[in-house]
C-alpha atoms as a PDB file:
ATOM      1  CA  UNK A   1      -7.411  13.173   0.700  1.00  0.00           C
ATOM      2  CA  UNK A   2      -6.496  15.558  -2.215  1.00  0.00           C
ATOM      3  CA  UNK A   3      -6.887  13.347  -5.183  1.00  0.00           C
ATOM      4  CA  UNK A   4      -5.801  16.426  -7.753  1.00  0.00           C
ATOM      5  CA  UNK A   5      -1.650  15.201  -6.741  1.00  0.00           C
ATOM      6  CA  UNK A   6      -1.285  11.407  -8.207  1.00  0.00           C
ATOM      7  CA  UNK A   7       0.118   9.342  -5.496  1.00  0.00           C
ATOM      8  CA  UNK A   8       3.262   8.745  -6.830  1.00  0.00           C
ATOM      9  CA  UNK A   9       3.889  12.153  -6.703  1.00  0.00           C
ATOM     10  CA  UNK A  10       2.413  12.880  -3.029  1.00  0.00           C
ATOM     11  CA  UNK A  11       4.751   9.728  -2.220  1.00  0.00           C
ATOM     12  CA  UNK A  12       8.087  11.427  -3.293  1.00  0.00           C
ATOM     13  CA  UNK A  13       7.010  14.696  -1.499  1.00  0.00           C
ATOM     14  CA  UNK A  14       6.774  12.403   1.654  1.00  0.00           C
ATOM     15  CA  UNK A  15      10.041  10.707   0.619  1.00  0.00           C
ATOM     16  CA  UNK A  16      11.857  14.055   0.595  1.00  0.00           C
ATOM     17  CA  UNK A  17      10.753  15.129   3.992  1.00  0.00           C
ATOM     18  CA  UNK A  18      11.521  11.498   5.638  1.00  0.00           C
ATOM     19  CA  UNK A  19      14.719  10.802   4.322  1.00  0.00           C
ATOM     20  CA  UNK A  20      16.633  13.759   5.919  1.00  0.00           C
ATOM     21  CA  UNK A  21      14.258  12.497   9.484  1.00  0.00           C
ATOM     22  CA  UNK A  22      15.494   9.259   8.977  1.00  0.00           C
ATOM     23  CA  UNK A  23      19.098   9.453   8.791  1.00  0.00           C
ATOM     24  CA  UNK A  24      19.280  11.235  11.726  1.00  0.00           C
ATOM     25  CA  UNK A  25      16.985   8.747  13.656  1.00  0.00           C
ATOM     26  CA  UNK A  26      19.718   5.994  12.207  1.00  0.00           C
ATOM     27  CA  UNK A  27      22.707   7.979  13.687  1.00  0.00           C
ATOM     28  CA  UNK A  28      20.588   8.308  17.004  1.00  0.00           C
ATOM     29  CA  UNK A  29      18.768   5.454  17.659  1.00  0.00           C
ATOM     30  CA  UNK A  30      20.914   2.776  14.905  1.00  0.00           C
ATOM     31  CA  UNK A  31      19.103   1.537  11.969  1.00  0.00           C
ATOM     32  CA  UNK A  32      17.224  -1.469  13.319  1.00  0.00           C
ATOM     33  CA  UNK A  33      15.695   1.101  15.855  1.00  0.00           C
ATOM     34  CA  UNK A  34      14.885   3.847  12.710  1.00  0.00           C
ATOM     35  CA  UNK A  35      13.309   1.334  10.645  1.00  0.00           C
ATOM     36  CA  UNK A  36      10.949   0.152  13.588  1.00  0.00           C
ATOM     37  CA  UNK A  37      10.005   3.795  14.431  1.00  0.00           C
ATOM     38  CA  UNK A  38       8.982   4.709  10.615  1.00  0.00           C
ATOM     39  CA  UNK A  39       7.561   1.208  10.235  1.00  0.00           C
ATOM     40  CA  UNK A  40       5.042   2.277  13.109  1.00  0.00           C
ATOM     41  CA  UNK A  41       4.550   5.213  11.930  1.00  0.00           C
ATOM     42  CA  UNK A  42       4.043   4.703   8.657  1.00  0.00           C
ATOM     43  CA  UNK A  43       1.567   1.886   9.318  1.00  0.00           C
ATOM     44  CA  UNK A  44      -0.710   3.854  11.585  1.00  0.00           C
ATOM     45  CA  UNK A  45      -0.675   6.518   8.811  1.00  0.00           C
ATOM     46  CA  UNK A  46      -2.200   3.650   6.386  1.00  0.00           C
ATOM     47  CA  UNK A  47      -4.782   2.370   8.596  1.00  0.00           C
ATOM     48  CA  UNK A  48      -5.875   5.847   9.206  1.00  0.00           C
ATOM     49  CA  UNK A  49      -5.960   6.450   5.383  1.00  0.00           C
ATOM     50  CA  UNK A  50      -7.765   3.594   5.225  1.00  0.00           C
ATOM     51  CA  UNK A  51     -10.526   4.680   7.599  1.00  0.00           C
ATOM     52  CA  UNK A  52     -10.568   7.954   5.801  1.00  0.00           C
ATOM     53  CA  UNK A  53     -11.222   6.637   2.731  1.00  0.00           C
ATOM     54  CA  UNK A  54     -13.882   3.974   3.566  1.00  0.00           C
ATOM     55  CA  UNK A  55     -16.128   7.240   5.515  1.00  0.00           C
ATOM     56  CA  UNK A  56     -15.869   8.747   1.740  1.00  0.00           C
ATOM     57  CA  UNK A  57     -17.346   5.862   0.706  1.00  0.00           C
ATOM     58  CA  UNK A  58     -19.988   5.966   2.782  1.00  0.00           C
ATOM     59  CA  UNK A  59     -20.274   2.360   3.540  1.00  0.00           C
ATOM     60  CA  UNK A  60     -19.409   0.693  -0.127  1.00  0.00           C
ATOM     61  CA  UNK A  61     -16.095  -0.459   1.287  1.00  0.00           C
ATOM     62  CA  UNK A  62     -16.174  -3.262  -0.394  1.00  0.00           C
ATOM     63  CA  UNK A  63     -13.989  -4.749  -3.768  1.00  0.00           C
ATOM     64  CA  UNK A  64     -15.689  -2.457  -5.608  1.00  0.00           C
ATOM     65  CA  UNK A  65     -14.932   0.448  -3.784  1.00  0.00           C
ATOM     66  CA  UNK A  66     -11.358  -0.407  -3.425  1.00  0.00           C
ATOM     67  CA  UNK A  67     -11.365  -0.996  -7.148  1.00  0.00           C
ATOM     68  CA  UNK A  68     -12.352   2.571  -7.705  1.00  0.00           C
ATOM     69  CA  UNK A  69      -9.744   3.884  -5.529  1.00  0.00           C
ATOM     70  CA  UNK A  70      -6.658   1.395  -6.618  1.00  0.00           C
ATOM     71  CA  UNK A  71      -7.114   3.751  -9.680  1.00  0.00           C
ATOM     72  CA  UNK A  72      -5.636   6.561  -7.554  1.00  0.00           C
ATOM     73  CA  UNK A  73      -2.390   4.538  -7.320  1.00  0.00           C
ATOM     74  CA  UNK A  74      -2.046   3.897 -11.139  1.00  0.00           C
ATOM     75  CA  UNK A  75      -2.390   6.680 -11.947  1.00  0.00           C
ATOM     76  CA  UNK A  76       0.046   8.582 -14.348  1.00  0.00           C
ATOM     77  CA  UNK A  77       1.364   5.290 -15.146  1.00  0.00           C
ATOM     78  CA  UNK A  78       2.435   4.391 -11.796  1.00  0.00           C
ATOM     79  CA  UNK A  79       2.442   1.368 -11.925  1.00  0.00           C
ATOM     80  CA  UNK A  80       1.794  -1.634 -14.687  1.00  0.00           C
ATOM     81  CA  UNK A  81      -0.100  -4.342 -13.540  1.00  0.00           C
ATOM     82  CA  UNK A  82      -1.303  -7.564 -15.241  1.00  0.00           C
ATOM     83  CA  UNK A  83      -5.175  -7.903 -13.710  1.00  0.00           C
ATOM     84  CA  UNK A  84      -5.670 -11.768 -13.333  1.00  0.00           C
ATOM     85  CA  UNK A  85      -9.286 -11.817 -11.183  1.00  0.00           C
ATOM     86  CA  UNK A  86     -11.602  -9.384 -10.560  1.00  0.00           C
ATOM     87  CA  UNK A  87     -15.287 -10.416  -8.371  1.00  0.00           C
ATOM     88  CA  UNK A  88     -17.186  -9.581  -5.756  1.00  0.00           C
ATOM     89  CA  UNK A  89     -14.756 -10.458  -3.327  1.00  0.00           C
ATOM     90  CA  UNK A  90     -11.305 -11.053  -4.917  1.00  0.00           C
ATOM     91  CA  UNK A  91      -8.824  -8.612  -6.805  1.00  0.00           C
ATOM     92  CA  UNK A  92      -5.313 -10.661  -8.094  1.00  0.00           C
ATOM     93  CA  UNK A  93      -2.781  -8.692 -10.182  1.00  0.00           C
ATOM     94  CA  UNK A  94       0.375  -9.098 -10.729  1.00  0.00           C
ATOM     95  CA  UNK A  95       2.567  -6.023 -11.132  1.00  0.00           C
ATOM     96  CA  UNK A  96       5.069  -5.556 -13.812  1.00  0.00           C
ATOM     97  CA  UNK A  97       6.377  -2.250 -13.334  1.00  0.00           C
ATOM     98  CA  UNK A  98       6.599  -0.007 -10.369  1.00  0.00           C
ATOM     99  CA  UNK A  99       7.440   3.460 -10.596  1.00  0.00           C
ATOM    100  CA  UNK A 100       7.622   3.788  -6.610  1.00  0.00           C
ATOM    101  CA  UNK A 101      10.551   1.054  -6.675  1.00  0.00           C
ATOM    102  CA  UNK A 102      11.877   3.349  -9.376  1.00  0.00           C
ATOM    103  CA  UNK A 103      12.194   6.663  -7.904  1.00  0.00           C
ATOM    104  CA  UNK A 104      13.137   5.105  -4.560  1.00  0.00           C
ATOM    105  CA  UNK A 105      15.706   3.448  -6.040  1.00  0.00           C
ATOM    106  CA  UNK A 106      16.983   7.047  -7.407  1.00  0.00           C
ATOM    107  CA  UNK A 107      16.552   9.079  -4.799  1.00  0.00           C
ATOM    108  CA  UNK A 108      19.023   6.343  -3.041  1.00  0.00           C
ATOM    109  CA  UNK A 109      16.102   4.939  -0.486  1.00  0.00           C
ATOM    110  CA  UNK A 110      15.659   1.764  -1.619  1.00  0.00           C
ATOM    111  CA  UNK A 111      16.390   0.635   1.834  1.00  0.00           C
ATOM    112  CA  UNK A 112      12.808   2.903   2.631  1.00  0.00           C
ATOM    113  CA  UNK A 113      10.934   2.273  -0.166  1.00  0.00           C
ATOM    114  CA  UNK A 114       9.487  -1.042   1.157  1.00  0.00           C
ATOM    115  CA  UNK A 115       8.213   0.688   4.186  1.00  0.00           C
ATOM    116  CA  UNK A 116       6.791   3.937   2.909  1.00  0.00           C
ATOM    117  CA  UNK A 117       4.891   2.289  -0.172  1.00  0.00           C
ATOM    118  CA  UNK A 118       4.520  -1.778   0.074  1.00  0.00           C
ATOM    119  CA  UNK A 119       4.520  -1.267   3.797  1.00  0.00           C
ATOM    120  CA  UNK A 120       0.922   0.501   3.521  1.00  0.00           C
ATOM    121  CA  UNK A 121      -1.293  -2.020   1.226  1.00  0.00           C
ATOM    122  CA  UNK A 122      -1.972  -4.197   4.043  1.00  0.00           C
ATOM    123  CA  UNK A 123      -2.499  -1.422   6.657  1.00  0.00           C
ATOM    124  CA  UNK A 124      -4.372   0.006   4.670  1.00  0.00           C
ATOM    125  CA  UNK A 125      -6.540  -2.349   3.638  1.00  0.00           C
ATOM    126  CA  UNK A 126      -7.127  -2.693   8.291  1.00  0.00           C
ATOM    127  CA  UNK A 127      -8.670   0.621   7.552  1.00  0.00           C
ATOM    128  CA  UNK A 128     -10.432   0.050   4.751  1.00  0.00           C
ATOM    129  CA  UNK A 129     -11.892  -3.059   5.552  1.00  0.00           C
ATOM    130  CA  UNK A 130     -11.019  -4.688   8.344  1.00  0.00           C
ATOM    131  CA  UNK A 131     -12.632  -7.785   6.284  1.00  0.00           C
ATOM    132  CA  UNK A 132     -10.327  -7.347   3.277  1.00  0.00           C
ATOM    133  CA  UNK A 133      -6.944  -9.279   3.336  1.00  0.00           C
ATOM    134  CA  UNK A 134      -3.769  -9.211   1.365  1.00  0.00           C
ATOM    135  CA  UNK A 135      -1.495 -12.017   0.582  1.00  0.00           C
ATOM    136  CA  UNK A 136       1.701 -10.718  -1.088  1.00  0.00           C
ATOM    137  CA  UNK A 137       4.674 -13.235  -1.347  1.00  0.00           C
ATOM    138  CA  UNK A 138       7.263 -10.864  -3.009  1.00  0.00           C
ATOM    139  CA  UNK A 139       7.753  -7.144  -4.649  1.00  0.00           C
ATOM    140  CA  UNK A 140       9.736  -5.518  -7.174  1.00  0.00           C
ATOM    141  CA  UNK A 141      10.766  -3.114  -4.288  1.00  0.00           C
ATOM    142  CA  UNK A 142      12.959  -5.894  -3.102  1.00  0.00           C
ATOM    143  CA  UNK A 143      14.145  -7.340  -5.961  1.00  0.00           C
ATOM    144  CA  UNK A 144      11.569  -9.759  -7.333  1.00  0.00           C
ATOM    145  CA  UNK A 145      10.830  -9.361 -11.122  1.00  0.00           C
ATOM    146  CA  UNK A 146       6.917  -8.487 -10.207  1.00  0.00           C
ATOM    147  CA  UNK A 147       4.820  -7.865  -7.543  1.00  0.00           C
ATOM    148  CA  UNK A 148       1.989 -10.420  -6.412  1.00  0.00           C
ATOM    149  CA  UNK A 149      -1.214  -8.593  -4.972  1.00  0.00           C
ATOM    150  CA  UNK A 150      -3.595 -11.058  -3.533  1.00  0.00           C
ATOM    151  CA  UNK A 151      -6.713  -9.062  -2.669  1.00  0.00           C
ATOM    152  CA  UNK A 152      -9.983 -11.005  -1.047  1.00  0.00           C
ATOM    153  CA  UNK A 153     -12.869  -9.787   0.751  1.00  0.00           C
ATOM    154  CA  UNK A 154     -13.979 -12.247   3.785  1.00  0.00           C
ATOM    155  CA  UNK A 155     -17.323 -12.799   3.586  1.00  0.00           C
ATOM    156  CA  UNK A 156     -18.004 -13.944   7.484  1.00  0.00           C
ATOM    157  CA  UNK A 157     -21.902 -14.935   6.390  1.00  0.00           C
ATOM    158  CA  UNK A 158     -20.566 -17.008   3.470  1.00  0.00           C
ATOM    159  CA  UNK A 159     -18.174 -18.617   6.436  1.00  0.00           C
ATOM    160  CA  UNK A 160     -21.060 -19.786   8.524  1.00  0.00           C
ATOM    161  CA  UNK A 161     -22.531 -23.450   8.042  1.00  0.00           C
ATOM    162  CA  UNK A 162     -25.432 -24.698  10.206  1.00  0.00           C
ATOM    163  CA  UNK A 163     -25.507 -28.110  11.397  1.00  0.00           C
END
């Protein structure tokens, strides 16, 4: 991964060359059929990001790791996020402002924008760590006045009781 382009902007690049491809898979295929397609796509892309990014890590997938790379996705302001927990095995923020939601919305792909950014945190986190879990009950991408990231790393060993 080339970490010199912020995300955001890597994420309109992407934008750019899917919109075009997915109008014409809507006028093909129709747009529940579209959607489906780039859904797939999109999530095997995050997974695989994910994997990529844990080998860099050489084995300190954990919160910490995916602390150090959630700064990749803030960056330049990206987005503004209110951190509520941070341990060993749980990140919660809430965010307040998303610039992905924003240039989505004016590059007229709001109907996208779900799937080619929100549509990647939990795939990616499969990737990552197939141990770490997101709960997420709503997004600014559709319409909600923040965003609710519910990171937490599964400890199986802490999970285990002996009788």
């Amino acid at each position: 991964m080339n970490s010199d382009i912020p995300i955001l902007h890597r994420r309109e690049i992407e934008a750019r060359v899917i919109q075009p491809i997915y109008k014409e898979m809507v006028e093909a295929f129709g747009e529940k059929t579209a959607l489906e397609v780039l859904s797939r796509a999109i999530a095997s892309d995050a997974i695989a990001h994910g994997e990529n990014c844990a080998e860099t890590q050489e084995g300190k997938n954990d919160i910490g790791g995916f602390v150090e790379l959630f700064k990749l996705w803030t960056a330049g302001e990206a987005l503004t996020i209110d951190l509520l927990e941070e341990t060993d095995h749980v990140l919660s923020f809430n965010v307040t402002r998303c610039r992905y939601a924003e240039m989505y919305d004016k590059m007229g792909i709001s109907e996208i924008g779900t799937v080619l950014s929100c549509g990647r945190d939990e795939n990616f986190c499969k990737g990552y760590n197939p141990d770490l879990t997101l709960e997420r009950s709503q997004t600014i991408m559709r319409g909600a006045s923040f965003c609710d990231f519910r990171y937490q790393f599964i400890d199986k060993d802490e999970n285990f009781t002996e009788e």
